[in-house]
Protein backbone atom coordinates (compact mmCIF):
# COMPACT_ATOMS: atom_id res chain seq x y z
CA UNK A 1 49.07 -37.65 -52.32
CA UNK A 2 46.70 -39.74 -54.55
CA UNK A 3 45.66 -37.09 -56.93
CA UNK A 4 48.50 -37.15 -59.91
CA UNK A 5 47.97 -33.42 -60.86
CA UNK A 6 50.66 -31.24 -60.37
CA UNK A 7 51.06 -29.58 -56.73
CA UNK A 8 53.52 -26.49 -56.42
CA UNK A 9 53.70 -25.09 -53.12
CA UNK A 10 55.63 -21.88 -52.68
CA UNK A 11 56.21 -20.85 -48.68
CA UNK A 12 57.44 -17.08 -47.81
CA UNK A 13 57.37 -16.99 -44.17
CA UNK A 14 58.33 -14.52 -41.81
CA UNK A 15 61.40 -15.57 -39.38
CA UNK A 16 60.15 -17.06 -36.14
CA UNK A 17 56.52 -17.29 -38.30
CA UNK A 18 56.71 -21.13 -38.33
CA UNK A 19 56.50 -21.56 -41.72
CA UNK A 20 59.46 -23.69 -43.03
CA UNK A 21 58.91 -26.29 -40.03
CA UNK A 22 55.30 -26.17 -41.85
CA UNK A 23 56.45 -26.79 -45.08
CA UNK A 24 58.85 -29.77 -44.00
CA UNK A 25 55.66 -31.44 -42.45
CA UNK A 26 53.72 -30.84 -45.38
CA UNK A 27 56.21 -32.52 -47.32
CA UNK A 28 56.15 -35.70 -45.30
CA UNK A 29 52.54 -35.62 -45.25
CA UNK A 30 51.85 -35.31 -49.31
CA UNK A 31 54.37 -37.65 -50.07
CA UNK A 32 56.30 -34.79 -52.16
CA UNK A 33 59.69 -33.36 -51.97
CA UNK A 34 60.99 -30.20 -49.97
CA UNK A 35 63.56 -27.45 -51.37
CA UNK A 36 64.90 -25.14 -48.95
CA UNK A 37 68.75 -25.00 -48.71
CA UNK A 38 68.92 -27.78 -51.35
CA UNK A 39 68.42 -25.06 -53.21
CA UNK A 40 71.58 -23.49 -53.41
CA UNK A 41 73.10 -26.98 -53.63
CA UNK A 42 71.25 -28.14 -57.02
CA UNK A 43 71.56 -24.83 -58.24
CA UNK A 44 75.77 -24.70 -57.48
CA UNK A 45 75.44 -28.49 -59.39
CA UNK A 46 73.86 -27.03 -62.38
CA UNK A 47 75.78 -24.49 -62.68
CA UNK A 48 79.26 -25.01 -61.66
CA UNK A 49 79.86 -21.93 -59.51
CA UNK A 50 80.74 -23.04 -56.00
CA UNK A 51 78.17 -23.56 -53.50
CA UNK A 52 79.54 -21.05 -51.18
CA UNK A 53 78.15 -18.27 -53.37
CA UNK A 54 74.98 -19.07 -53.30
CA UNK A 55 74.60 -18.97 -49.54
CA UNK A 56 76.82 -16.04 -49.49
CA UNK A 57 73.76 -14.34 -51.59
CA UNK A 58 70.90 -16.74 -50.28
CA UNK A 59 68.32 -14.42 -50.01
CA UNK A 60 69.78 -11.15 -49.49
CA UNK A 61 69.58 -7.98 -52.31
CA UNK A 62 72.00 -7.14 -54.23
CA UNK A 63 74.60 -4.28 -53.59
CA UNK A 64 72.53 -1.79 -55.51
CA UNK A 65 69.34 -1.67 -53.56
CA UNK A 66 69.16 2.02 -53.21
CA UNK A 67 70.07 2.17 -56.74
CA UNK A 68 66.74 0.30 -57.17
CA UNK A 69 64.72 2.05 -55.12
CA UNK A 70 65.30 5.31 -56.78
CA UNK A 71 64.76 4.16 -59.94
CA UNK A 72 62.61 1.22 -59.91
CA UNK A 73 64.76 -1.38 -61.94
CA UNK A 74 64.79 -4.40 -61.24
CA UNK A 75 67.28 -7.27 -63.22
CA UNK A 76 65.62 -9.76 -65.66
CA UNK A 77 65.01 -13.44 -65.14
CA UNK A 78 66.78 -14.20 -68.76
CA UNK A 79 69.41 -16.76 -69.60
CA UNK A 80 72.55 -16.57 -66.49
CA UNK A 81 75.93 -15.04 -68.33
CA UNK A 82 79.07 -17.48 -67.99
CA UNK A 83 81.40 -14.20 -68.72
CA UNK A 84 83.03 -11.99 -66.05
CA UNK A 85 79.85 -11.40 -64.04
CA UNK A 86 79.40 -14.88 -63.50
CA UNK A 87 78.91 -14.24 -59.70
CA UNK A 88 77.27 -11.31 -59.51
CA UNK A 89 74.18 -11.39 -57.65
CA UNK A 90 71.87 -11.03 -60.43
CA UNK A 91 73.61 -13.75 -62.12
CA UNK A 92 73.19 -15.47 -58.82
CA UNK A 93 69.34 -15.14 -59.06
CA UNK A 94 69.18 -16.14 -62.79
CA UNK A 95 70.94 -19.45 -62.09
CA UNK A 96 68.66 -20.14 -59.26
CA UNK A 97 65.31 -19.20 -60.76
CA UNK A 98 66.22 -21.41 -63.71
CA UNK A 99 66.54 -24.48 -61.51
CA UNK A 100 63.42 -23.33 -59.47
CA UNK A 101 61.40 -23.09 -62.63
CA UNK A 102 62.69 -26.52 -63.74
CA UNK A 103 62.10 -28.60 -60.25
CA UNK A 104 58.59 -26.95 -60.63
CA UNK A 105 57.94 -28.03 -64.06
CA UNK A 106 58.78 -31.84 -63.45
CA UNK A 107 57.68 -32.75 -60.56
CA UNK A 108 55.19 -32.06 -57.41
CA UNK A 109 57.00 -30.33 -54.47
CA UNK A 110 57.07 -27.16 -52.12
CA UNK A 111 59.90 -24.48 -52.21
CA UNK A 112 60.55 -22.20 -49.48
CA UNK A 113 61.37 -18.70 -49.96
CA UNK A 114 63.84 -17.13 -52.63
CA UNK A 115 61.55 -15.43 -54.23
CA UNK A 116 60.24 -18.65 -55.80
CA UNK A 117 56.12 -17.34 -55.92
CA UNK A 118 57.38 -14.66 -58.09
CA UNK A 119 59.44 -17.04 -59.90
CA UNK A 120 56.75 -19.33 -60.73
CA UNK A 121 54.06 -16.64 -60.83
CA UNK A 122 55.44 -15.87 -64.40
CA UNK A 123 55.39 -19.36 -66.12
CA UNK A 124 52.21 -19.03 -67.72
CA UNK A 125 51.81 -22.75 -68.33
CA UNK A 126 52.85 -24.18 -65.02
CA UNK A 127 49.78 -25.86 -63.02
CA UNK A 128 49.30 -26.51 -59.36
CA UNK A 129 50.38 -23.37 -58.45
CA UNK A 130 49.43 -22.35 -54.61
CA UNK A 131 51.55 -19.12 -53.12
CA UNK A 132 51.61 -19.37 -49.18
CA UNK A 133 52.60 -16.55 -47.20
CA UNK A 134 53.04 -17.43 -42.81
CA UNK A 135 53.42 -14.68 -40.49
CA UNK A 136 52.87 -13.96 -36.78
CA UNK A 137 52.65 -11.28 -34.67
CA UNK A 138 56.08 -10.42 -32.61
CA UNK A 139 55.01 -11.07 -29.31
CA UNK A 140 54.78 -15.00 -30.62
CA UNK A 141 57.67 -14.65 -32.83
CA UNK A 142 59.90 -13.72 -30.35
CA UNK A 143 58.96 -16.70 -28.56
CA UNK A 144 59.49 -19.53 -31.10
CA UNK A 145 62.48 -18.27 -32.25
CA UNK A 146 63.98 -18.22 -28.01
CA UNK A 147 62.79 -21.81 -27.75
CA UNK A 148 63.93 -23.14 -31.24
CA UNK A 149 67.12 -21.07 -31.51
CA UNK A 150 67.92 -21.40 -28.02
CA UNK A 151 68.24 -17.87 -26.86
CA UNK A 152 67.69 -15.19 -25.01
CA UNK A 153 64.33 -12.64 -25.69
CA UNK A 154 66.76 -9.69 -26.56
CA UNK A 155 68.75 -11.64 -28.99
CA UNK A 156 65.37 -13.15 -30.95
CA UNK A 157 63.95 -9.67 -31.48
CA UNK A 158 67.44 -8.81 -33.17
CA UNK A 159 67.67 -11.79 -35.15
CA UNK A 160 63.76 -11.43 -36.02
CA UNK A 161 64.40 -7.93 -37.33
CA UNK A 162 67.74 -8.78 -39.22
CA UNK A 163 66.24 -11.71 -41.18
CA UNK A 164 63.10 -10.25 -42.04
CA UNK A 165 64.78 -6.82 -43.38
CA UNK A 166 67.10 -9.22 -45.49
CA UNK A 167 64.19 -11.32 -46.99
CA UNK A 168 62.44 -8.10 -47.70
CA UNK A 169 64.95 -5.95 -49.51
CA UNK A 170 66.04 -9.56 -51.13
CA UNK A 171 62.66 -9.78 -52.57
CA UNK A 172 62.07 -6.22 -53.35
CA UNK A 173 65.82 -6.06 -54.89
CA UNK A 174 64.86 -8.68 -57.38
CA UNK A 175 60.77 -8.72 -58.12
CA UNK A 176 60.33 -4.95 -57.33
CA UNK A 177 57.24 -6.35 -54.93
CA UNK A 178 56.68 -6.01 -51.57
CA UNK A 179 57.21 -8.91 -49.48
CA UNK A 180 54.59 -8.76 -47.14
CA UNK A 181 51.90 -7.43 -48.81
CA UNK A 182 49.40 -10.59 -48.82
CA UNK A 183 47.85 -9.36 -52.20
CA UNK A 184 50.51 -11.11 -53.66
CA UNK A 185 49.75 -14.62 -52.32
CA UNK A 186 46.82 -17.09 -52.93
CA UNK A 187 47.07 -18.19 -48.99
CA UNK A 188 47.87 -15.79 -46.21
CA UNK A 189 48.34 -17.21 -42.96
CA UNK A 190 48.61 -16.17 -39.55
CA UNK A 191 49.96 -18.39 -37.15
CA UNK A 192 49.76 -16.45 -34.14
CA UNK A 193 46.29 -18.41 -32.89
CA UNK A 194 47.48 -21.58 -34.46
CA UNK A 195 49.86 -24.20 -33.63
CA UNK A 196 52.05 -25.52 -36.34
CA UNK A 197 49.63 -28.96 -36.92
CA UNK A 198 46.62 -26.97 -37.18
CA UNK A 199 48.61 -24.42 -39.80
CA UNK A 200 49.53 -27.95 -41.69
CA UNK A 201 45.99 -29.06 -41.72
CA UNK A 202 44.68 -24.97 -42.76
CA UNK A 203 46.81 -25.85 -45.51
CA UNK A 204 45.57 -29.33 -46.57
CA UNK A 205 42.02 -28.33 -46.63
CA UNK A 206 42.86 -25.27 -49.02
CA UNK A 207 44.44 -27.82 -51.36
CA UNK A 208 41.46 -29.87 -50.92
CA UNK A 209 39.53 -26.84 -51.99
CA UNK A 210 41.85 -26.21 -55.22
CA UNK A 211 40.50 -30.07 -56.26
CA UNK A 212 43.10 -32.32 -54.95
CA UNK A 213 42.54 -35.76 -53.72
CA UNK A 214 44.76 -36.01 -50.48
């Protein structure tokens, strides 16, 4: 990427939607780095709870969702606690939005999931910002998740419908916004007419459309 102003591209994507295979290419393409699992990797680093936490909790609610339906709470972003809840999922989240908010501030890159729009959304003086949501209809969902996962219809539409209900009750549990609701991106795409390269190069002319020199 020529331009030297700040890029931040944040990817939700529904499962079998295409759109972390999207955000990998993008990253090869611009020149700028990729955080999906590395994630939970920097953030165990930072933080010095074990790893296996993390992806214990990556991207799933907490274990009072009801709780937070009812009543509409949702935790705070603050500073992480290094007393007894330490691992709590809402400690969890702290620790990772910290490290989300800090790869974001230094450098150019796209971040996949974890809530990191809504994240980022809030920094009031972070530029670049560009909130990408990909989604598909199920008939080609199902089908890119049988040929990339390697099985059989009946077992995508499961997996499909277990993954998505996790990302949205993570992202409810912890922003109190709905998931899908396209409102809350800049970007919205539907890949069910497009192959992955033409999503790539959707993307690249909305960048070029934000100002940036690619």
């Amino acid at each position: 990427m020529k331009d030297k102003k700040k890029l931040v591209l944040t990817i939700n994507r529904e499962y079998g939607s295409g759109g972390r295979i999207v955000g990998k290419r993008l990253s090869q393409e611009l020149g700028i780095n990729f955080y999906d699992e590395e994630i939970l990797r920097l953030t165990a680093e930072k933080s010095a709870v074990g790893e296996q936490y993390f992806r214990l909790a990556d991207e799933k609610a907490g274990n009072n969702l009801l709780y937070r339906i009812v009543s509409g709470m949702k935790p705070s972003m603050g500073t992480p606690s290094i007393g007894d809840r330490l691992t709590t999922p809402e400690n969890l989240f702290k620790f990772q939005s910290a490290v989300i908010r800090q790869l974001a501030a230094e450098e150019s890159c796209i971040i996949v999931g974890r809530a990191a729009d809504y994240i980022l959304y809030q920094e009031e003086d972070l530029e670049g910002l560009i909130r990408i949501f990909v989604y598909a209809d199920d008939v080609r969902r199902v089908e890119r998740v049988m040929e990339v996962d390697c099985i059989d219809e009946v077992r995508a539409k499961k997996r499909i419908k277990k993954i998505d209900k996790e990302r949205k009750d993570f992202y409810f549990y912890f922003t109190g916004e709905d998931w899908q609701n396209v409102k809350n991106y800049d970007l919205p795409i539907n890949t069910t007419n497009f192959d992955l390269d033409e999503t790539v190069e959707l993307i690249k002319e909305y960048i070029r459309l934000k100002g940036y020199e690619l």
